[in-house]
N, C-alpha and C. Protein backbone atom coordinates (compact mmCIF):
# COMPACT_ATOMS: atom_id res chain seq x y z
N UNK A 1 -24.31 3.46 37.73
CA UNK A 1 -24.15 4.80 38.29
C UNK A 1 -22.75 5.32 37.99
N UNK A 2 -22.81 6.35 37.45
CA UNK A 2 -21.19 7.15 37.28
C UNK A 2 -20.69 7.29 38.81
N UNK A 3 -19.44 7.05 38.83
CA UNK A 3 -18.31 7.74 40.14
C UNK A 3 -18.61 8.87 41.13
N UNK A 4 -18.82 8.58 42.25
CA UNK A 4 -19.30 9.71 42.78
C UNK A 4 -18.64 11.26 42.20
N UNK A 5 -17.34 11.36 41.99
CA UNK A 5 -16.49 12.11 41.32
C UNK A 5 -17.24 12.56 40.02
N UNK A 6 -17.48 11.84 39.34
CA UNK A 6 -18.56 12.24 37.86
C UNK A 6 -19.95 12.76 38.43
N UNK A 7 -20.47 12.59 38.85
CA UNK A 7 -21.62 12.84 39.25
C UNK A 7 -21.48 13.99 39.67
N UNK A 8 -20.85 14.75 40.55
CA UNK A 8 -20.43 15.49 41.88
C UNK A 8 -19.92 16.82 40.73
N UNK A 9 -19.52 16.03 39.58
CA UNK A 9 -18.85 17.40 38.84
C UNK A 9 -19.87 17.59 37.84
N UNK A 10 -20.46 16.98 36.96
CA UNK A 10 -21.58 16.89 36.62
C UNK A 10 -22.94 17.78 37.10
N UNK A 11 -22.74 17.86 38.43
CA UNK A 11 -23.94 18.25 39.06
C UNK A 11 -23.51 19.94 39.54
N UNK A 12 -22.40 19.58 39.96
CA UNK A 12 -21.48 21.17 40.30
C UNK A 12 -21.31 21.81 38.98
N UNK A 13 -21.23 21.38 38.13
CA UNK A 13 -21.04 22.10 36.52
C UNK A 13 -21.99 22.60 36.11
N UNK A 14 -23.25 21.81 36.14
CA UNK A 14 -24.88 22.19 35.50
C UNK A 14 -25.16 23.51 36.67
N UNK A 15 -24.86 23.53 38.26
CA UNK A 15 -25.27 24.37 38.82
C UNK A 15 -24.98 26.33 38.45
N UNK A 16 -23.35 25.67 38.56
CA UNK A 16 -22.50 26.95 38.03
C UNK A 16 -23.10 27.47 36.96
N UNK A 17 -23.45 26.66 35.96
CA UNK A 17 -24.05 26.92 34.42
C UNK A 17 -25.42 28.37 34.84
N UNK A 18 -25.61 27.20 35.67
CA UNK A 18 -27.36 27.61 35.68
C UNK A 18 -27.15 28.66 36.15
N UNK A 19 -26.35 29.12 37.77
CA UNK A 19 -25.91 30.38 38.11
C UNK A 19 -25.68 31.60 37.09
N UNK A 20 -25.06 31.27 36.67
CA UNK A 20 -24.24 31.97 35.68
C UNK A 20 -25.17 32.61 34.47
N UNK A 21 -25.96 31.90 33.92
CA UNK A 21 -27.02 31.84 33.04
C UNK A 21 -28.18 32.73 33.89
N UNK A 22 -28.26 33.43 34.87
CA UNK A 22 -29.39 33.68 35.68
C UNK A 22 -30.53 33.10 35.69
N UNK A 23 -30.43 31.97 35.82
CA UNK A 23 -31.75 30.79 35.54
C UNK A 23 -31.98 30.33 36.73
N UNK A 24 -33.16 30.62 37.54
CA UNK A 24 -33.25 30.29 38.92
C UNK A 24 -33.70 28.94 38.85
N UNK A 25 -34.56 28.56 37.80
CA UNK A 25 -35.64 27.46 37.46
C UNK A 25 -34.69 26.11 37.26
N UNK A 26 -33.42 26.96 36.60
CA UNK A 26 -32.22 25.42 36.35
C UNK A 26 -31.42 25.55 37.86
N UNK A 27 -31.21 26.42 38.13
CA UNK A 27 -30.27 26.24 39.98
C UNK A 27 -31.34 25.17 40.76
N UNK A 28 -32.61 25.63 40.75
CA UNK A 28 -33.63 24.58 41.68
C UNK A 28 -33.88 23.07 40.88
N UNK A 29 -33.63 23.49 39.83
CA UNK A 29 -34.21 21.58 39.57
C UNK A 29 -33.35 20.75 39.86
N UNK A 30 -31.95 20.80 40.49
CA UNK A 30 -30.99 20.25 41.03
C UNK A 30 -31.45 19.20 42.58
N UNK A 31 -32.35 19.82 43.20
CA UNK A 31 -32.97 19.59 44.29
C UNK A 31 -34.37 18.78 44.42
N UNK A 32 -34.17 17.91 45.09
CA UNK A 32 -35.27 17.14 45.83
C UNK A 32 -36.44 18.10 45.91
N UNK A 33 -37.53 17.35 46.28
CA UNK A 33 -38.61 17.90 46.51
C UNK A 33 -38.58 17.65 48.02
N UNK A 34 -37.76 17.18 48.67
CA UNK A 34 -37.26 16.96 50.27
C UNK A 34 -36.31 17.54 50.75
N UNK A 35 -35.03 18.03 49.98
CA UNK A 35 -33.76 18.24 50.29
C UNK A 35 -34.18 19.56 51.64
N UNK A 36 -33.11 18.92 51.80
CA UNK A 36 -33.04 20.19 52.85
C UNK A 36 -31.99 21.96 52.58
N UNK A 37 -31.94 22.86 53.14
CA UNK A 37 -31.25 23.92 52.57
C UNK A 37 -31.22 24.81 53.71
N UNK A 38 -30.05 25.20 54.29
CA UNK A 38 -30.04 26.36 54.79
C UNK A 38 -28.77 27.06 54.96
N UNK A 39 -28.92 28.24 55.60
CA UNK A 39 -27.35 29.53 55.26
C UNK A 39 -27.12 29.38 56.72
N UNK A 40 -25.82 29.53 56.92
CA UNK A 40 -25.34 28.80 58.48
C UNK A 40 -25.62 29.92 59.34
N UNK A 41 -25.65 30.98 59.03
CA UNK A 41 -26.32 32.23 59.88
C UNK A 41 -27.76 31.97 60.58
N UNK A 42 -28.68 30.80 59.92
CA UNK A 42 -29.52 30.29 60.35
C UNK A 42 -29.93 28.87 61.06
N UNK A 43 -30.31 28.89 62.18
CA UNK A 43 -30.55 27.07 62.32
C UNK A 43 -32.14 26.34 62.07
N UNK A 44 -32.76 27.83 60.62
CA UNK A 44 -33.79 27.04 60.34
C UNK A 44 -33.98 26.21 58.38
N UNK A 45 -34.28 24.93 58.52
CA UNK A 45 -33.84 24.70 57.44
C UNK A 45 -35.35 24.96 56.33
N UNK A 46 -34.71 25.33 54.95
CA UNK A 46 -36.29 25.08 54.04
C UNK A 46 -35.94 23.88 53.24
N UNK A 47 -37.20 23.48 52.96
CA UNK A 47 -37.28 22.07 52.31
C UNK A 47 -38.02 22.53 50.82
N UNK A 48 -37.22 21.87 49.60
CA UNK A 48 -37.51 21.90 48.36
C UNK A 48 -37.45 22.82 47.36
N UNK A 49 -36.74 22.68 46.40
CA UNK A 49 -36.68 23.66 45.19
C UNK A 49 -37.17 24.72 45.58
N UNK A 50 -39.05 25.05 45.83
CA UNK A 50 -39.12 26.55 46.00
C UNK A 50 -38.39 27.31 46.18
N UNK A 51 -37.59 27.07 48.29
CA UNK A 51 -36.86 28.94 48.64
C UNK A 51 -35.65 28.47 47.65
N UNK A 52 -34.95 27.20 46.68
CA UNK A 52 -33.72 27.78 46.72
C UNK A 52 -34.11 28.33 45.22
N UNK A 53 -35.44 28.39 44.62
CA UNK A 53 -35.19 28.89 43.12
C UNK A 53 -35.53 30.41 43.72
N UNK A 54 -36.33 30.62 44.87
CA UNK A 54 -36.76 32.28 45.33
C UNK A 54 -34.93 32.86 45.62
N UNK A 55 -34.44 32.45 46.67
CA UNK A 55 -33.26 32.87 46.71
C UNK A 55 -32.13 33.22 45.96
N UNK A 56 -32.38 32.42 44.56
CA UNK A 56 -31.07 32.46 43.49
C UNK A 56 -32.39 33.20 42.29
N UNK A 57 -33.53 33.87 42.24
CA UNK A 57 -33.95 34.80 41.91
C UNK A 57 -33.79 36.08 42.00
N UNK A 58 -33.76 35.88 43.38
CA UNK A 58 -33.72 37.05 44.47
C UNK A 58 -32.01 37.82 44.47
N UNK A 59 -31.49 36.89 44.36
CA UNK A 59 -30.03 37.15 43.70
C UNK A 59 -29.57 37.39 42.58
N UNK A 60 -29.98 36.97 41.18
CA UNK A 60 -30.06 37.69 40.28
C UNK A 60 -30.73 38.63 39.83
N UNK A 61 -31.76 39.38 40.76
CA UNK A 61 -32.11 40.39 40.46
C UNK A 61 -31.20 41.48 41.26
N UNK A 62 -31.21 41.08 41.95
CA UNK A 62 -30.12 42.05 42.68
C UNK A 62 -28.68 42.34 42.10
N UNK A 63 -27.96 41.09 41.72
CA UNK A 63 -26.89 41.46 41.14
C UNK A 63 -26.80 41.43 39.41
N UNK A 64 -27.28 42.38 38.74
CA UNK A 64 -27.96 42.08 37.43
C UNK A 64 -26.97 41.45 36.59
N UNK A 65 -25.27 41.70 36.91
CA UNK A 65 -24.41 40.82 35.83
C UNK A 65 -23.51 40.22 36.92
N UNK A 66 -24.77 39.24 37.51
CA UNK A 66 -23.75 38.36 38.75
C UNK A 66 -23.00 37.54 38.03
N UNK A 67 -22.15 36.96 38.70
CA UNK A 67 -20.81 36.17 38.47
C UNK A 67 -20.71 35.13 39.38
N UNK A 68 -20.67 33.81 39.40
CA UNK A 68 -20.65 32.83 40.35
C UNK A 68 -19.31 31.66 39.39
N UNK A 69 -18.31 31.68 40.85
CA UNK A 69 -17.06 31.52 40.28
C UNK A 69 -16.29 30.27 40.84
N UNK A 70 -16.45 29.32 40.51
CA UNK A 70 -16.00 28.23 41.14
C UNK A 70 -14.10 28.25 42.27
N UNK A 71 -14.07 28.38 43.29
CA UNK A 71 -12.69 28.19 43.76
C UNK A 71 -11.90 26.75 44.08
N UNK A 72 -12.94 26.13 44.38
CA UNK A 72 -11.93 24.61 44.86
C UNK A 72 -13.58 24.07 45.06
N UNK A 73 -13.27 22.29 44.78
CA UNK A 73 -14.52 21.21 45.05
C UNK A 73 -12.87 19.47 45.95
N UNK A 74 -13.90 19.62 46.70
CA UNK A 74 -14.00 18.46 47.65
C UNK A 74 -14.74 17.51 47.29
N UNK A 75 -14.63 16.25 46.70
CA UNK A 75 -15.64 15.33 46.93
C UNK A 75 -14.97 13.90 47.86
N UNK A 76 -16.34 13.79 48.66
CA UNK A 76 -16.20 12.53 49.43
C UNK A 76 -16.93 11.44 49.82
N UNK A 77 -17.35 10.84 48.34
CA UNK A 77 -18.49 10.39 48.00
C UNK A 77 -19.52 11.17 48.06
N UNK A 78 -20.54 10.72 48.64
CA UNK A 78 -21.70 11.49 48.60
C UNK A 78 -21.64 13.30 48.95
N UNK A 79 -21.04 13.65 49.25
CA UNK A 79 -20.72 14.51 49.88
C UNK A 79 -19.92 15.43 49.18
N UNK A 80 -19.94 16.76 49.32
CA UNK A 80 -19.21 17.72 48.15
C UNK A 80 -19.00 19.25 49.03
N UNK A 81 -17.95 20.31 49.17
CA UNK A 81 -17.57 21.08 49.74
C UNK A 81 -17.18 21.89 48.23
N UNK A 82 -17.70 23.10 47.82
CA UNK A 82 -16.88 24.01 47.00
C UNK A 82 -16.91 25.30 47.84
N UNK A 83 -15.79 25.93 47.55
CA UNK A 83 -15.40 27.11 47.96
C UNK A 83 -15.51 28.38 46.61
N UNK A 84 -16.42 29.22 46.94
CA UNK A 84 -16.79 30.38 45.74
C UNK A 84 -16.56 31.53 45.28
N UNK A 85 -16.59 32.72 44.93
CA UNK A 85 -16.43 33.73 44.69
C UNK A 85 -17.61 34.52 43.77
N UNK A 86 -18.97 35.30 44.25
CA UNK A 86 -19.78 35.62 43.59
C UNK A 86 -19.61 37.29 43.53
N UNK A 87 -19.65 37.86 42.77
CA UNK A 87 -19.80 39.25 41.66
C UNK A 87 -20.58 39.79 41.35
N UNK A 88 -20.59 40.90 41.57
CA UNK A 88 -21.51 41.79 40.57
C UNK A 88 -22.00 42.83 41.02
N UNK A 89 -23.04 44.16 40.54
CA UNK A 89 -23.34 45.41 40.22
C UNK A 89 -24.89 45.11 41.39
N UNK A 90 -24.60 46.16 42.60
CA UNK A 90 -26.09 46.23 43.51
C UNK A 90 -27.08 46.95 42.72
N UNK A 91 -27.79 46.62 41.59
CA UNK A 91 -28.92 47.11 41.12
C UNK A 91 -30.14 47.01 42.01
N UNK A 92 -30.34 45.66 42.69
CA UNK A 92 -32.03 45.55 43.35
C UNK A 92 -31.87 44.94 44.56
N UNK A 93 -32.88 45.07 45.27
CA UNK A 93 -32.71 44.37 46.87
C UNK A 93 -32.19 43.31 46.90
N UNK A 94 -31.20 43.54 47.90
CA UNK A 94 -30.26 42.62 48.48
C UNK A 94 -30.58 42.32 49.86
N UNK A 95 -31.07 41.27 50.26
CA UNK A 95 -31.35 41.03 51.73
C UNK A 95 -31.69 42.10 52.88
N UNK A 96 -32.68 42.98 51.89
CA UNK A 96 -33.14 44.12 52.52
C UNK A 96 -32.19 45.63 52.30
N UNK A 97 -31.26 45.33 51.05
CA UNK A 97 -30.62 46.78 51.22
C UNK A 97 -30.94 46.89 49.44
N UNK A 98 -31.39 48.20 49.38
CA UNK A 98 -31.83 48.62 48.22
C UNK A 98 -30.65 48.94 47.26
N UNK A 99 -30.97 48.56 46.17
CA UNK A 99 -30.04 48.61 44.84
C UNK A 99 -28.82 49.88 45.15
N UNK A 100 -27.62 49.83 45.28
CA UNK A 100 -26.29 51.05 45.71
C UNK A 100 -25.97 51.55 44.54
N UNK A 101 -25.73 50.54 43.24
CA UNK A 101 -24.84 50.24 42.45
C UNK A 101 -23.91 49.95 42.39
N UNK A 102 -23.36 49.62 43.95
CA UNK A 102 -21.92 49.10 44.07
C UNK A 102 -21.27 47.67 43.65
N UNK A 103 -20.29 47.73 43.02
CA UNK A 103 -19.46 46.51 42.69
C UNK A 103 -19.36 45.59 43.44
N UNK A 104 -20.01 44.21 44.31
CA UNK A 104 -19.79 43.59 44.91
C UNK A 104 -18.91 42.65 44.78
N UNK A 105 -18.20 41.92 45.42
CA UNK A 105 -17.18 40.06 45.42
C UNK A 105 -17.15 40.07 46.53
N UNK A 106 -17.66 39.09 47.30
CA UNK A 106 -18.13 37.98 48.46
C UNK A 106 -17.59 36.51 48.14
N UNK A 107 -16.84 36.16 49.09
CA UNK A 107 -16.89 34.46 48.70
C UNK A 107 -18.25 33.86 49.86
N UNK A 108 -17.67 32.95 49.75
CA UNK A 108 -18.52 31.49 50.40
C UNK A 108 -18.06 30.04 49.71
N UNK A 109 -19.11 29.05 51.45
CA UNK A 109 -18.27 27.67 50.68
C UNK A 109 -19.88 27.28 51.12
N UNK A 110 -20.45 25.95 50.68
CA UNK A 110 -21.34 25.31 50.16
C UNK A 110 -21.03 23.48 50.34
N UNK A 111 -21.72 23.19 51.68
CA UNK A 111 -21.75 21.84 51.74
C UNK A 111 -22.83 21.05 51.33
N UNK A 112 -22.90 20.44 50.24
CA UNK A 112 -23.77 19.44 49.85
C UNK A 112 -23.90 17.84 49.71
N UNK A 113 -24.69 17.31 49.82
CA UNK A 113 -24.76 16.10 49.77
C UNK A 113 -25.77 15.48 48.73
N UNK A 114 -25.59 14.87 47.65
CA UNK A 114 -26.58 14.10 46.76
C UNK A 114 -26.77 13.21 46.72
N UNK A 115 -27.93 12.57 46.39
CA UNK A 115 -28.16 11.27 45.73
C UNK A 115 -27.49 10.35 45.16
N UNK A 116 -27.91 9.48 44.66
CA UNK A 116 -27.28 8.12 43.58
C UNK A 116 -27.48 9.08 42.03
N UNK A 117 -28.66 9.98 42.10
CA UNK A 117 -28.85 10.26 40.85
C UNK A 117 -28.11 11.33 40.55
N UNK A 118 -28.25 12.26 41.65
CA UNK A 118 -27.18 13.32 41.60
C UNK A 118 -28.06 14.83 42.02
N UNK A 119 -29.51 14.61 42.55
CA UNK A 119 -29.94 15.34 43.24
C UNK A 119 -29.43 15.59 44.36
N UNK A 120 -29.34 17.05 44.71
CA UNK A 120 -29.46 17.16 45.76
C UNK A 120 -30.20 17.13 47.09
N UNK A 121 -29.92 16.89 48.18
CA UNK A 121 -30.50 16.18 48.84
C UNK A 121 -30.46 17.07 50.36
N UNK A 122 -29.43 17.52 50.72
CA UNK A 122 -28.91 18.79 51.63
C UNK A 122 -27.92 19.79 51.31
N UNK A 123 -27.75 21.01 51.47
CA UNK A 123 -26.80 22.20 51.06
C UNK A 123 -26.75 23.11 52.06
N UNK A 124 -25.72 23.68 52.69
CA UNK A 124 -25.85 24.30 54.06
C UNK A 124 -24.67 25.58 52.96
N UNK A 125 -24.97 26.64 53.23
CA UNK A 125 -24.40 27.75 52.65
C UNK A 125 -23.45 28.07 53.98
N UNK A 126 -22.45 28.84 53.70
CA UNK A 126 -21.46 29.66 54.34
C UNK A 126 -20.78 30.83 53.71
N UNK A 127 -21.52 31.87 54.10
CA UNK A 127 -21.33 33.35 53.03
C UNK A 127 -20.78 34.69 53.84
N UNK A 128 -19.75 34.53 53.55
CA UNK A 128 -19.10 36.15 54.04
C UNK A 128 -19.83 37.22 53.84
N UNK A 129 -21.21 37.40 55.05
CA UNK A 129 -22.01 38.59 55.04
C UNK A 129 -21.65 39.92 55.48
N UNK A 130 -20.12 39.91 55.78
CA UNK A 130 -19.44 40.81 56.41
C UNK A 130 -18.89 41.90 55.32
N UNK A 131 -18.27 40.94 54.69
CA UNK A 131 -17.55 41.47 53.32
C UNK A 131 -18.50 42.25 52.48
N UNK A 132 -19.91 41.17 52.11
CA UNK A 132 -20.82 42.02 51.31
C UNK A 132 -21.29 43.16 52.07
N UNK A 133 -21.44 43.59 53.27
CA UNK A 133 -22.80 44.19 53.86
C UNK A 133 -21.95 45.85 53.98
N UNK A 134 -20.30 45.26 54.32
CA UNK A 134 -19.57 46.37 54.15
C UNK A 134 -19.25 47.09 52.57
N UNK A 135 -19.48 46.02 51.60
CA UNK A 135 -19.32 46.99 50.38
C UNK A 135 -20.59 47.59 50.03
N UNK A 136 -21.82 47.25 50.69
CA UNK A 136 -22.96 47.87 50.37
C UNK A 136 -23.21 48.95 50.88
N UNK A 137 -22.38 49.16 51.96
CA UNK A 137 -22.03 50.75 53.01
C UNK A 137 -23.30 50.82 53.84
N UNK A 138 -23.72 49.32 53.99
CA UNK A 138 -25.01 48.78 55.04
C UNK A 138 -24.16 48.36 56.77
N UNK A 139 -22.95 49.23 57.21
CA UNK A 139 -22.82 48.06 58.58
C UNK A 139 -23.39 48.27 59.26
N UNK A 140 -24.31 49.09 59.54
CA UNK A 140 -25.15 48.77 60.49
C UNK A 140 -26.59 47.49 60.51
N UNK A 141 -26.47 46.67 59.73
CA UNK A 141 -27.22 46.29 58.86
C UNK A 141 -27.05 44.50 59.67
């Protein structure tokens, strides 16, 4: 088995890729068919590739030349913390607010935990919905 450190960047590298690439199909194959997933705004979790390839769909359609930007990675063994910066143009629904065209940048940080192999296994999101919801000129929202 590579170093948790190799693995951890390895696995954080292919994700970013996949982000970046608007490839929802490569963001989800990262994930268990068990893992767990949820956004800390919520205390309900979904289990398996499906919501996270619907969600990082659902996000590149919305932000048509998104940008997903690595800020800092934590690893501690199994365990991994990056801090983010995501981008881009409100063309299509965004968590219920219809395409603005406005320029979005939102950070967030992202706790995960993987495998031996380097699946993921749990990911709990933390996303400045404040920041986005105000550049979408949604606060009531």
């Amino acid at each position: 088995m590579d170093s948790w450190n190799q693995l951890t960047w390895r696995v954080s590298d292919a994700t970013y890729a996949a982000w970046n690439a608007h490839d929802p199909d490569a963001v989800a194959s990262w994930f268990t068919a068990e893992a767990r997933v949820r956004d800390s705004s919520s205390g309900d979790w979904e289990i398996g590739p499906g919501p996270v390839r619907d969600r990082a769909a659902m996000m590149c359609a919305a932000l048509a030349d998104l940008s997903l930007t690595r800020q800092q990675l934590v690893i501690e063994g199994p365990h991994h913390a990056d801090r983010w910066i995501m981008e881009g143009t409100h063309t299509g629904d965004l968590l219920g607010v219809a395409g603005t065209g406005a320029r979005v940048r939102f950070e967030g940080a992202t706790f995960t935990t993987i495998d031996e192999d380097g699946m993921v296994i749990e990911d709990v999101h933390h996303v400045d919905y404040a920041t986005l919801f105000a550049q979408l000129g949604a606060n009531d929202t």
